[in-house]
PDB file of N, CA and C in Angstrom:
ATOM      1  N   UNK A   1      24.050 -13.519  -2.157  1.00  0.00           N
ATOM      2  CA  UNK A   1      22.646 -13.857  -2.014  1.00  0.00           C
ATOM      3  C   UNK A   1      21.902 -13.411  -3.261  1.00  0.00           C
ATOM      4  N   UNK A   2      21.142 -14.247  -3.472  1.00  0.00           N
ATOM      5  CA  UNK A   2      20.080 -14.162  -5.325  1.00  0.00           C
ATOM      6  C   UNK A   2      19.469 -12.856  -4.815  1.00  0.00           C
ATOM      7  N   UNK A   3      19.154 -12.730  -3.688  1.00  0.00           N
ATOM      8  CA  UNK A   3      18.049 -11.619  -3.515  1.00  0.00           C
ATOM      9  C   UNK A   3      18.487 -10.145  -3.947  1.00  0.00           C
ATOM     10  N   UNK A   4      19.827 -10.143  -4.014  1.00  0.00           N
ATOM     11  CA  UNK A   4      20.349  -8.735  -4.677  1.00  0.00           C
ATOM     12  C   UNK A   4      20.817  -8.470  -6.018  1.00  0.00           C
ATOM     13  N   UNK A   5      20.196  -9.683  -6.906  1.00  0.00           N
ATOM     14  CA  UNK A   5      20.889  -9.290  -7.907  1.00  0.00           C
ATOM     15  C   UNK A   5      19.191  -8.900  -8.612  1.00  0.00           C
ATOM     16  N   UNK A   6      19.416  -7.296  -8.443  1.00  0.00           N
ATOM     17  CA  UNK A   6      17.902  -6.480  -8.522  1.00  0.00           C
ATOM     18  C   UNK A   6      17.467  -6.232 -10.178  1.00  0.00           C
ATOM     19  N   UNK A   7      18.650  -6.609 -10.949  1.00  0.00           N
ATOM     20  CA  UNK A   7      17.939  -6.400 -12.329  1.00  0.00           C
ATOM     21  C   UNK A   7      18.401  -8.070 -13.393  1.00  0.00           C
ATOM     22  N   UNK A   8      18.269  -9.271 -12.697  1.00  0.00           N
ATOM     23  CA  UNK A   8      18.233 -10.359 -12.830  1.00  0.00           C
ATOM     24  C   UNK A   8      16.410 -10.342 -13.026  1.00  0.00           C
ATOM     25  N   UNK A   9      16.730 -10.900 -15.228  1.00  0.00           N
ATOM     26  CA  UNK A   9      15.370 -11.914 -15.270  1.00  0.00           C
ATOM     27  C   UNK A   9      14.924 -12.713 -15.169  1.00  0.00           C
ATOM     28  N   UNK A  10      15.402 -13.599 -15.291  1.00  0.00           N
ATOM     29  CA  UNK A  10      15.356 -14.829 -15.524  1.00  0.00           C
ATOM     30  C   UNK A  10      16.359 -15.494 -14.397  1.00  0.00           C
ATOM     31  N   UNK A  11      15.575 -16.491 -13.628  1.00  0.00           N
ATOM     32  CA  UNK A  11      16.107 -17.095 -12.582  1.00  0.00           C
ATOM     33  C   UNK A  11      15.834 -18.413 -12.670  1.00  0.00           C
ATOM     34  N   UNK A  12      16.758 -19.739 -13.290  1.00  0.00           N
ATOM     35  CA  UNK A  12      16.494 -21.554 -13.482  1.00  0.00           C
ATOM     36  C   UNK A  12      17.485 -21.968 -12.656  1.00  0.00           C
ATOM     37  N   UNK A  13      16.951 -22.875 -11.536  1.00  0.00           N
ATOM     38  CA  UNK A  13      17.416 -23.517 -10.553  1.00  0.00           C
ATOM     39  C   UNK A  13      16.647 -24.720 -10.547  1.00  0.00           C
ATOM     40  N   UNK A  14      16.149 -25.229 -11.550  1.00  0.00           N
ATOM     41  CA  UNK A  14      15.980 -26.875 -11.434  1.00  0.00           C
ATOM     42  C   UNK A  14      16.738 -27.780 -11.708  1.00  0.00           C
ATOM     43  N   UNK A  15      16.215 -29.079 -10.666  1.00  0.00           N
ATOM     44  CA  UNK A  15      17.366 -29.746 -10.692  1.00  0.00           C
ATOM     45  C   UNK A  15      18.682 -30.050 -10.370  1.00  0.00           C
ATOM     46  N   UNK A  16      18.346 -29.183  -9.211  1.00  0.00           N
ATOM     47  CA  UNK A  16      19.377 -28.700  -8.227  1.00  0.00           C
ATOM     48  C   UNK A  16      19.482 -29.659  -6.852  1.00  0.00           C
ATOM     49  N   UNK A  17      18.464 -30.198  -6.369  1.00  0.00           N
ATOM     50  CA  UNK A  17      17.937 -30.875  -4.991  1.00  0.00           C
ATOM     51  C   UNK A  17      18.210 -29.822  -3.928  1.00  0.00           C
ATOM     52  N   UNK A  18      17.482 -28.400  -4.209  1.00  0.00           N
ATOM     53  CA  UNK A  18      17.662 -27.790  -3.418  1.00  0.00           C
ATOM     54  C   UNK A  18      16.475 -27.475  -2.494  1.00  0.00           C
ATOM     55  N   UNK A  19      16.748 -27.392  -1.174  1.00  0.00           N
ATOM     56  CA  UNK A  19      15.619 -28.126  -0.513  1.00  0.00           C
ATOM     57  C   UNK A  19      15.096 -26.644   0.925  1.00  0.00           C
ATOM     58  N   UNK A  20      13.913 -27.002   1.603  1.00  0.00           N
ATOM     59  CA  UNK A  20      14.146 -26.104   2.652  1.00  0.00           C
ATOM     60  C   UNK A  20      12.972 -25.213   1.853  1.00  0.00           C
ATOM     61  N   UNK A  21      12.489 -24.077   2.448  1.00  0.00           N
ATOM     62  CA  UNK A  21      11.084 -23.229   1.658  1.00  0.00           C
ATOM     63  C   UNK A  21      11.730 -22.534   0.793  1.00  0.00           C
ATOM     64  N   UNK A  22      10.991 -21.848   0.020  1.00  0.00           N
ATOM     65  CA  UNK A  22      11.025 -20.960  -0.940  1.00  0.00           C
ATOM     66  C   UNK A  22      11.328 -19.886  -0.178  1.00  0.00           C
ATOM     67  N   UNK A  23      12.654 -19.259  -0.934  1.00  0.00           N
ATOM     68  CA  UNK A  23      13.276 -18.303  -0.539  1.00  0.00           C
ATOM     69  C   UNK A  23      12.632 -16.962  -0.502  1.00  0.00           C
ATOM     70  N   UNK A  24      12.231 -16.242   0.783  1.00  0.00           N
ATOM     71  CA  UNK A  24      11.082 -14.960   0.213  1.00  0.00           C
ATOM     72  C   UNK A  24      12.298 -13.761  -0.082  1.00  0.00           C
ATOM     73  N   UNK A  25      13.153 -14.017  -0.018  1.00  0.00           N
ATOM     74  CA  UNK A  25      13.643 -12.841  -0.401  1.00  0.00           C
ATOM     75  C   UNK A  25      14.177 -12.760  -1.723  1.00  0.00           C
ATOM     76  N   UNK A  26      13.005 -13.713  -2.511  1.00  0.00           N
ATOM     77  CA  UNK A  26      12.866 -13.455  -3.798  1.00  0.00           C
ATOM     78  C   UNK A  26      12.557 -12.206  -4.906  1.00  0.00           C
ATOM     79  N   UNK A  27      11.380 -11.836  -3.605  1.00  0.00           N
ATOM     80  CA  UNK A  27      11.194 -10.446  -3.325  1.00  0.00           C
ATOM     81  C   UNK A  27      11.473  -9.202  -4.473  1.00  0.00           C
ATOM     82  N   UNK A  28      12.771  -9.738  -3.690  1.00  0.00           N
ATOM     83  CA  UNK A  28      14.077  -8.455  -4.085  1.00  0.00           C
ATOM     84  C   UNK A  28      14.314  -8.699  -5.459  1.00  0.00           C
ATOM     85  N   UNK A  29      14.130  -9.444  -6.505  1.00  0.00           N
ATOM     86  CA  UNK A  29      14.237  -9.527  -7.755  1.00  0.00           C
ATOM     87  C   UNK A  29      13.005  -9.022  -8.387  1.00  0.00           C
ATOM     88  N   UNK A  30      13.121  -7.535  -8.584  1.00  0.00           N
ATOM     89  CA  UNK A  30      11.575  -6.758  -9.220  1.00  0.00           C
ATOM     90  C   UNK A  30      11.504  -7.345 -10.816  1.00  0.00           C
ATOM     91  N   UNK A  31      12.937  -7.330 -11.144  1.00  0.00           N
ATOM     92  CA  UNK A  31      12.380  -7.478 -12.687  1.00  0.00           C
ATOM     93  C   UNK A  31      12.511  -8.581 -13.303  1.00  0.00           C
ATOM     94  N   UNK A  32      12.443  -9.925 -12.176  1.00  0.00           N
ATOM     95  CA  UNK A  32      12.227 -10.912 -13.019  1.00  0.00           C
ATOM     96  C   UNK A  32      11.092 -11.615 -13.663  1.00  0.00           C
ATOM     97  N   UNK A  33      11.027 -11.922 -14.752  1.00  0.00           N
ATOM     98  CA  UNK A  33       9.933 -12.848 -15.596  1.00  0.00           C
ATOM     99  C   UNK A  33       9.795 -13.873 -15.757  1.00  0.00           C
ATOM    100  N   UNK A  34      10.995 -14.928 -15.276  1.00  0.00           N
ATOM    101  CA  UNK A  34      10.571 -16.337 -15.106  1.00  0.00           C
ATOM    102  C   UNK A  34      11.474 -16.718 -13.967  1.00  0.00           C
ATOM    103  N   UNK A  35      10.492 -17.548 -13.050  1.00  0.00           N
ATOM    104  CA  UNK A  35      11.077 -18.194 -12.126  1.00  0.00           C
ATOM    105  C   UNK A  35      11.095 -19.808 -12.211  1.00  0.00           C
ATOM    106  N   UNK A  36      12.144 -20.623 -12.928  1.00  0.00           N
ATOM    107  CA  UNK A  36      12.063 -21.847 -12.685  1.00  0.00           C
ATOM    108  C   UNK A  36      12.633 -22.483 -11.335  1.00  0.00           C
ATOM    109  N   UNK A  37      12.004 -23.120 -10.515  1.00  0.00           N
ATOM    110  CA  UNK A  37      12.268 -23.857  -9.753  1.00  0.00           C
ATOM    111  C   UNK A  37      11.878 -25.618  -9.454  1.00  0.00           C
ATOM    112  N   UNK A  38      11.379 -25.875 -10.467  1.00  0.00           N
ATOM    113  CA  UNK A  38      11.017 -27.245 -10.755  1.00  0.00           C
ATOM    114  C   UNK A  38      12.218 -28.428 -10.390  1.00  0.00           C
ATOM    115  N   UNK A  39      11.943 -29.748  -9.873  1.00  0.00           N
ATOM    116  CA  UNK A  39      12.257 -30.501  -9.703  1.00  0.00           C
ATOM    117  C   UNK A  39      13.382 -30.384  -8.941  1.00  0.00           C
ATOM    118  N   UNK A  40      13.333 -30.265  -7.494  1.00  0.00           N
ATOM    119  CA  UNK A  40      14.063 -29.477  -6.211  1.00  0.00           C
ATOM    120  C   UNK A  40      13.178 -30.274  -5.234  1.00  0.00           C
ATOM    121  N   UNK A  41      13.596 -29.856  -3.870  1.00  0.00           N
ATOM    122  CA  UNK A  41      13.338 -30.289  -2.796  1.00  0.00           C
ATOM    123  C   UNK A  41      12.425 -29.071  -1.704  1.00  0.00           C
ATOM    124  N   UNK A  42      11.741 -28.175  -2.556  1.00  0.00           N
ATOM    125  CA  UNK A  42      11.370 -26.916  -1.562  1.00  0.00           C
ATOM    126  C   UNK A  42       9.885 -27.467  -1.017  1.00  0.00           C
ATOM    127  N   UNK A  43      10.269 -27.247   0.268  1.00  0.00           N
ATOM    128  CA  UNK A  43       8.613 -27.759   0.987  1.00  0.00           C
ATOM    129  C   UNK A  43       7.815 -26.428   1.047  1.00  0.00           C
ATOM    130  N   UNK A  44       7.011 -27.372   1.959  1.00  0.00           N
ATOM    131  CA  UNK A  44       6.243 -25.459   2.559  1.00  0.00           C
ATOM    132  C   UNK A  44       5.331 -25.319   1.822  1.00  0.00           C
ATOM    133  N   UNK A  45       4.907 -24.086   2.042  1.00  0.00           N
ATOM    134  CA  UNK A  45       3.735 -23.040   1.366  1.00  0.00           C
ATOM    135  C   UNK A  45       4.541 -22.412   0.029  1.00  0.00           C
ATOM    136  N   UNK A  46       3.555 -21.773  -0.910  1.00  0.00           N
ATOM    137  CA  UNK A  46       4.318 -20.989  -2.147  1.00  0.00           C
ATOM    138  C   UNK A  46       4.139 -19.454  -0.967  1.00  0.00           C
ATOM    139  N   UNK A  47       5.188 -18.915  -1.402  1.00  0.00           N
ATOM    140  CA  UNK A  47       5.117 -17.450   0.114  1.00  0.00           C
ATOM    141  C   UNK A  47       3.929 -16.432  -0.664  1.00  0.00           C
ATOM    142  N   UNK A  48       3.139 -15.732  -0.156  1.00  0.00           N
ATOM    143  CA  UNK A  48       2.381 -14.853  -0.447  1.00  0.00           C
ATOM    144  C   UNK A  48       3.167 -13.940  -0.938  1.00  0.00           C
ATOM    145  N   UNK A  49       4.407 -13.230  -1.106  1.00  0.00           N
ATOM    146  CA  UNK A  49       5.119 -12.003  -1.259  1.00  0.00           C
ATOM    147  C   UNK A  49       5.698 -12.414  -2.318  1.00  0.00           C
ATOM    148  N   UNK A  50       5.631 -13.725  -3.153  1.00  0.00           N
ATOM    149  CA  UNK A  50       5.860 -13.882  -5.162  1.00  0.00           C
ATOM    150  C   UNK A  50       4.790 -13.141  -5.665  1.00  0.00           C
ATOM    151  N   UNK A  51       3.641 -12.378  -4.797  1.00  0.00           N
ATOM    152  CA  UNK A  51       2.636 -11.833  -5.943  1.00  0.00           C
ATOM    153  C   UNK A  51       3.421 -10.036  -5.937  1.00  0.00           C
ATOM    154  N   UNK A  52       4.360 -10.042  -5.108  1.00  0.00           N
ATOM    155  CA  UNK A  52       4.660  -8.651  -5.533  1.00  0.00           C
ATOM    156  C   UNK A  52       5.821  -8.689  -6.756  1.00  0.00           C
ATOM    157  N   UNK A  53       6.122 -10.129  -7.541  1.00  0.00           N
ATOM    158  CA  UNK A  53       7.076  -9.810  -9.032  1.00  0.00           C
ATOM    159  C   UNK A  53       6.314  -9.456  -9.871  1.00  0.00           C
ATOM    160  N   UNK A  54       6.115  -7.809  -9.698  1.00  0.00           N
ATOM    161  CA  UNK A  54       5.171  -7.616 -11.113  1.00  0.00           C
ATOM    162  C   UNK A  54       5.311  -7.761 -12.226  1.00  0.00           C
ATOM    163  N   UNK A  55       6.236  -7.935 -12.687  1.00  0.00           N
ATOM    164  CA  UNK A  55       6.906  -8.905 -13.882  1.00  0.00           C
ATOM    165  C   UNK A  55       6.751  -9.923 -14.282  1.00  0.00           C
ATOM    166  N   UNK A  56       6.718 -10.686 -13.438  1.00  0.00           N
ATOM    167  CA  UNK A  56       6.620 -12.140 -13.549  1.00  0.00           C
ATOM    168  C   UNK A  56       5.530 -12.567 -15.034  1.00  0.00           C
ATOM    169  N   UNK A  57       6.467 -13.652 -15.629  1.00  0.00           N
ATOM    170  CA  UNK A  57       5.155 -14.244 -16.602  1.00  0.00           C
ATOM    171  C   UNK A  57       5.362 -15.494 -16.660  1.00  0.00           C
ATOM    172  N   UNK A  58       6.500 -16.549 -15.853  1.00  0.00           N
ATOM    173  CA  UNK A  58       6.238 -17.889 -15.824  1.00  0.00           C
ATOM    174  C   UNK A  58       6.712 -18.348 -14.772  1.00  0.00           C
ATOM    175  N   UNK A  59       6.052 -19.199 -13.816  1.00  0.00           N
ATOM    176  CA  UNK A  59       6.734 -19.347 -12.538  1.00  0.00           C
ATOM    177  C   UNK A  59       6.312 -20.927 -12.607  1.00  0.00           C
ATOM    178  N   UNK A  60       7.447 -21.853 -12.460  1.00  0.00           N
ATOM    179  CA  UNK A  60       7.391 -23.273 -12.514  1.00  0.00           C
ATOM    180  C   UNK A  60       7.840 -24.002 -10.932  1.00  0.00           C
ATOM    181  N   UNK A  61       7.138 -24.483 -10.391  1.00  0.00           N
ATOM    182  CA  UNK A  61       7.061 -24.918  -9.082  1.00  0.00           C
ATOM    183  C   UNK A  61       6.955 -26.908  -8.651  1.00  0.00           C
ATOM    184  N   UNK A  62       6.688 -27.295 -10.133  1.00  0.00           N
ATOM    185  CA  UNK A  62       6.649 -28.623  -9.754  1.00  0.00           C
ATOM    186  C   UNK A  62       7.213 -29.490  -9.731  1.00  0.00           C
ATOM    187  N   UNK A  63       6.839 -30.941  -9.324  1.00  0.00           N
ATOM    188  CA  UNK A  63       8.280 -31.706  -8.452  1.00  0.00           C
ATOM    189  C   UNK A  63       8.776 -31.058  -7.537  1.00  0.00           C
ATOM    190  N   UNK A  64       8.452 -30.592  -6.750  1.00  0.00           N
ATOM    191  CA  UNK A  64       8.715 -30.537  -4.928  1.00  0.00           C
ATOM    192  C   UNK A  64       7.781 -30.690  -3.994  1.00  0.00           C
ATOM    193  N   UNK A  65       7.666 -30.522  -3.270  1.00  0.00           N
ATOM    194  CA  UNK A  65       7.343 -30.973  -1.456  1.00  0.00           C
ATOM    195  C   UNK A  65       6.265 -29.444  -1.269  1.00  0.00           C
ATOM    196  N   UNK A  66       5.641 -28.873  -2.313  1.00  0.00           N
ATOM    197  CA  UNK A  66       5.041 -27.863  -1.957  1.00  0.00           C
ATOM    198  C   UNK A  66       3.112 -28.111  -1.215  1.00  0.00           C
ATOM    199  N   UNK A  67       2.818 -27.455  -0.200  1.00  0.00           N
ATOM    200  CA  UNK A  67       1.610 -27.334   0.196  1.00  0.00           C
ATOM    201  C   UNK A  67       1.028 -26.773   0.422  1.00  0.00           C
ATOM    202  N   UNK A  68      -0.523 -26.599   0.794  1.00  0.00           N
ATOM    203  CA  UNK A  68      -1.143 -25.469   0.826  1.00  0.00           C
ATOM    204  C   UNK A  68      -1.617 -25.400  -0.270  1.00  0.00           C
ATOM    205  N   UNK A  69      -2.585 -23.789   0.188  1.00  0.00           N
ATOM    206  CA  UNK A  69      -3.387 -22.971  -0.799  1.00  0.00           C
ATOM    207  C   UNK A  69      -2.751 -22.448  -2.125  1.00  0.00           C
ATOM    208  N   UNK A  70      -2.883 -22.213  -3.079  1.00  0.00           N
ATOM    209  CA  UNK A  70      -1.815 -20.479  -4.179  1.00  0.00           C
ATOM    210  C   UNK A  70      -2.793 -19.747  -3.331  1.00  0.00           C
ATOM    211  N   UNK A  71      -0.992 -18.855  -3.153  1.00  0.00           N
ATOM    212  CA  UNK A  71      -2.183 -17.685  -2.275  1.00  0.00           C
ATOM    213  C   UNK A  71      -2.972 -16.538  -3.083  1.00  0.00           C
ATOM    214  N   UNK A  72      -3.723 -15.962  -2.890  1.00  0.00           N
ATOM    215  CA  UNK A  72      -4.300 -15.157  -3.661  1.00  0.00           C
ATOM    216  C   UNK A  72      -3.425 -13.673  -4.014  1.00  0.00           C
ATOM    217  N   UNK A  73      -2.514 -13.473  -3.364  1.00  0.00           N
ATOM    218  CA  UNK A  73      -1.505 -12.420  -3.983  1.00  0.00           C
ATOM    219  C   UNK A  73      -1.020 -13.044  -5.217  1.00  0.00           C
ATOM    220  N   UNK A  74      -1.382 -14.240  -5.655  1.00  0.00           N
ATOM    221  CA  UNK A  74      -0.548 -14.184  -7.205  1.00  0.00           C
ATOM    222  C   UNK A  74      -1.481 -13.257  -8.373  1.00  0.00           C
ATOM    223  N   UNK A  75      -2.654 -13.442  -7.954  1.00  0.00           N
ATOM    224  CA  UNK A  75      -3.445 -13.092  -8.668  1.00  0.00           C
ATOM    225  C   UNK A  75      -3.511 -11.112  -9.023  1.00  0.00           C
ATOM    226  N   UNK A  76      -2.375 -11.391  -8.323  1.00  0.00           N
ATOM    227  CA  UNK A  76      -2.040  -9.747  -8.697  1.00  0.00           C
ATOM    228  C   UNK A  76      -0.895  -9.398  -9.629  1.00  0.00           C
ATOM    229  N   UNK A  77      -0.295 -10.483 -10.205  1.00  0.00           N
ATOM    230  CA  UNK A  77       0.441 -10.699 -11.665  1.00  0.00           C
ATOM    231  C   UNK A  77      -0.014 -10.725 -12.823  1.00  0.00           C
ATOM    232  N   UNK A  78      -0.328 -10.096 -12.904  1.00  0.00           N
ATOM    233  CA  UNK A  78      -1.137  -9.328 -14.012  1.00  0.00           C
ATOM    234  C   UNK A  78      -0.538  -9.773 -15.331  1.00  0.00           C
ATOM    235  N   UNK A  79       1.167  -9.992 -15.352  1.00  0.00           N
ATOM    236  CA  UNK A  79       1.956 -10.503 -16.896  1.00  0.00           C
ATOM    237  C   UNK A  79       2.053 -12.064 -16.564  1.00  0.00           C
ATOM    238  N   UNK A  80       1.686 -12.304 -15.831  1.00  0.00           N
ATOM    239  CA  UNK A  80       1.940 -13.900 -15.808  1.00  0.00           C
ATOM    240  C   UNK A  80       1.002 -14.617 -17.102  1.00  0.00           C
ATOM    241  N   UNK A  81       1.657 -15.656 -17.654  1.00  0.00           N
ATOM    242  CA  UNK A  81       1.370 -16.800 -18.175  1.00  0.00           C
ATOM    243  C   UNK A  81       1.622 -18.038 -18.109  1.00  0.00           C
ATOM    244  N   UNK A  82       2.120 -18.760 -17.007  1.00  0.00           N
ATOM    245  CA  UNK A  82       2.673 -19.534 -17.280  1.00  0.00           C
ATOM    246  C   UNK A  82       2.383 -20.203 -15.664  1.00  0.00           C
ATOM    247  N   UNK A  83       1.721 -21.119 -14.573  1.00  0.00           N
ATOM    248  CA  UNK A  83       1.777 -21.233 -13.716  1.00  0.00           C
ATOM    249  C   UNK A  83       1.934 -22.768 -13.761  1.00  0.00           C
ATOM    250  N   UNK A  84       2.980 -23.277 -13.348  1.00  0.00           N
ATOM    251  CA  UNK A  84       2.871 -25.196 -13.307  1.00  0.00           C
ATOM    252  C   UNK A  84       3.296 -25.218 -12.186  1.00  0.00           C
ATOM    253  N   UNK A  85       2.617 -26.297 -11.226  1.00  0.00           N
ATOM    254  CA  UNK A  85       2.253 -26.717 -10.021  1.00  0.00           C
ATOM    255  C   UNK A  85       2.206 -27.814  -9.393  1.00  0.00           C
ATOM    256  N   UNK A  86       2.329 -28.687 -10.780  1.00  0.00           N
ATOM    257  CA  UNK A  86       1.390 -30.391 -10.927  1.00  0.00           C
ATOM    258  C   UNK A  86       3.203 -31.367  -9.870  1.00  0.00           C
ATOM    259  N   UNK A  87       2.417 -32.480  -9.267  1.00  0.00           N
ATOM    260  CA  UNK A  87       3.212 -33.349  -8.713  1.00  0.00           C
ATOM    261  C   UNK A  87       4.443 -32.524  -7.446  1.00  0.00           C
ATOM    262  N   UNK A  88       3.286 -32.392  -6.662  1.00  0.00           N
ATOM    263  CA  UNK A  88       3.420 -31.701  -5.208  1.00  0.00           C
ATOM    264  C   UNK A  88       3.104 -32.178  -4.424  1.00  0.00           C
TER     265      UNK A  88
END
């Protein structure tokens, strides 16, 4: 399971057709800084508990089935730069 590999930065899984919500036990990856997940099949909500990668500085989400609000826990990523969203 991705969720234990605890000193993994960098996490690219696009282009996968991988489908079903966003995995929260993403969680468990404190020190990653980019999350690509673009062009996949993940529905759902973005989970409120991606604002605890305090690390994080690029998180790519578009081209999937995503809905809803951004929840306002992202806004507690303080190193982020990088948020794409578009064609959801």
């Amino acid at each position: 399971e991705v969720g234990y590999l605890g000193n993994l930065q960098k996490l690219h899984l696009e282009y996968n057709n991988l489908y079903g919500p966003i995995p929260t036990q993403l969680i468990r990856l404190t020190e990653l800084v980019e999350l690509f997940v673009e062009n996949n099949q993940f529905d759902g909500t973005i989970p409120s508990s991606l604002g605890g990668l305090k690390k994080l500085q690029v998180l790519t989400l578009e081209y999937n089935r995503i809905k809803g609000t951004i929840p306002s826990e992202l806004g507690n990523l303080s190193e982020l730069r990088g948020l794409i969203l578009n064609e959801n």
